[in-house]
Protein backbone atom coordinates (compact mmCIF):
# COMPACT_ATOMS: atom_id res chain seq x y z
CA UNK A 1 -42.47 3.92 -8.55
CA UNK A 2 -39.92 6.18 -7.30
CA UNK A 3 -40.93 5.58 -4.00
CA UNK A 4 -39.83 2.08 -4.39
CA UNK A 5 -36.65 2.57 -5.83
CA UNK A 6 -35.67 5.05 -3.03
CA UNK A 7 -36.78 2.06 -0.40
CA UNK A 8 -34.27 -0.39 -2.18
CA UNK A 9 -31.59 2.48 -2.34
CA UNK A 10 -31.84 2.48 1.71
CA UNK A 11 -31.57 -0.86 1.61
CA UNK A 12 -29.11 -1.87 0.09
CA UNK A 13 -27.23 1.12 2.04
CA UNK A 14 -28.14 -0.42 5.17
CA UNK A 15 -27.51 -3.52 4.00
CA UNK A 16 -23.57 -3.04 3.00
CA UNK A 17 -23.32 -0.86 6.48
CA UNK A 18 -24.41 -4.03 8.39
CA UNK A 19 -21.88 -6.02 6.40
CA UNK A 20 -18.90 -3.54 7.62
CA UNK A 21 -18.16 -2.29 3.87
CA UNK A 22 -15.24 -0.32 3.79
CA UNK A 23 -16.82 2.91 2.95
CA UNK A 24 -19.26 2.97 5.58
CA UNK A 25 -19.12 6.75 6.37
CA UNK A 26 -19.85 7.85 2.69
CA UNK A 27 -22.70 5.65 2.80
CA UNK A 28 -24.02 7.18 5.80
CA UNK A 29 -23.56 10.34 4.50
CA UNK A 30 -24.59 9.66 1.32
CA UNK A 31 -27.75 7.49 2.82
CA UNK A 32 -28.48 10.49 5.26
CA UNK A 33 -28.51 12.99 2.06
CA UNK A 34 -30.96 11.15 -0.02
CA UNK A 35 -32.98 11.03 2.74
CA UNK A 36 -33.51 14.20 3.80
CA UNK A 37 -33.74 15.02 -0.41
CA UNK A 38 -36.54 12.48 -0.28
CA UNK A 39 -38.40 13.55 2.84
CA UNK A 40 -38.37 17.46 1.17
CA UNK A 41 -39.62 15.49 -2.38
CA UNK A 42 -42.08 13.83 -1.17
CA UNK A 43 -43.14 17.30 1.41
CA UNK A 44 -43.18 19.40 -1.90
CA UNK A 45 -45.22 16.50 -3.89
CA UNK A 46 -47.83 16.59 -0.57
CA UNK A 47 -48.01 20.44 -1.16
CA UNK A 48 -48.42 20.64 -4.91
CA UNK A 49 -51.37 17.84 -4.27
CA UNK A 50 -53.06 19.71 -1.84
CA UNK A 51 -52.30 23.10 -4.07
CA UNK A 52 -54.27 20.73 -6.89
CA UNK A 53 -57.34 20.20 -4.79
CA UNK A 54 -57.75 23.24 -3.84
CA UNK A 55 -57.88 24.58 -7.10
CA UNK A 56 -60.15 22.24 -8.61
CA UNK A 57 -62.48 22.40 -5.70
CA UNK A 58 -61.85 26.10 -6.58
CA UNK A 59 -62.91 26.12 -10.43
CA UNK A 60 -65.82 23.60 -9.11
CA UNK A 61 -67.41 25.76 -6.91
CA UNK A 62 -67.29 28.98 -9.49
CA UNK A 63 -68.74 26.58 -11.99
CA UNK A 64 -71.82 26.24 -9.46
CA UNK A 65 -72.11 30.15 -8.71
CA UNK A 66 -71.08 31.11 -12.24
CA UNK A 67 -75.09 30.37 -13.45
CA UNK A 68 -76.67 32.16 -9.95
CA UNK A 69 -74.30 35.31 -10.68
CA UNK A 70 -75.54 35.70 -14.33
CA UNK A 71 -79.55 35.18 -13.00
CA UNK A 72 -78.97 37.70 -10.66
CA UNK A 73 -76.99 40.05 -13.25
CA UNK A 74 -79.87 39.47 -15.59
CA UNK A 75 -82.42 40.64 -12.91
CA UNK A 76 -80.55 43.52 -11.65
CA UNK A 77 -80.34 44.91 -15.65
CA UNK A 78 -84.23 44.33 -15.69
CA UNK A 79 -85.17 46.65 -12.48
């Protein structure tokens, strides 16, 4: 789950900050980058869900009116 690995990245990151490592501003930079990359991921992911649903609510409902449209098509051609 990449949601997973990206919560042991951060921790690890945080991790060797609390320790003092020596490169602690690359990995708050670094940290700070794949964070922000993740938060506009996991935004997009939301989106292209919701895009999903809405589309197959979409092709659901003009499965349901498809049948009524052809009735009524059928009766308009008879009068």
């Amino acid at each position: 789950n990449v949601y997973v690995n990206i919560s042991r990245i951060m921790s690890v990151g945080n991790r060797l900050l609390e320790s003092g490592h020596y490169a602690t501003q690359q990995i708050q930079q670094i940290s700070g980058q794949l964070e922000q990359e993740w938060k506009a991921f996991a935004a997009a992911l939301d989106e292209r869900s919701t895009l999903l649903e809405m589309s197959a609510n979409f092709h659901q409902k003009t499965d349901q009116v498809r049948p009524k449209c052809a009735d009524a098509y059928l009766l308009y051609k008879i009068h």
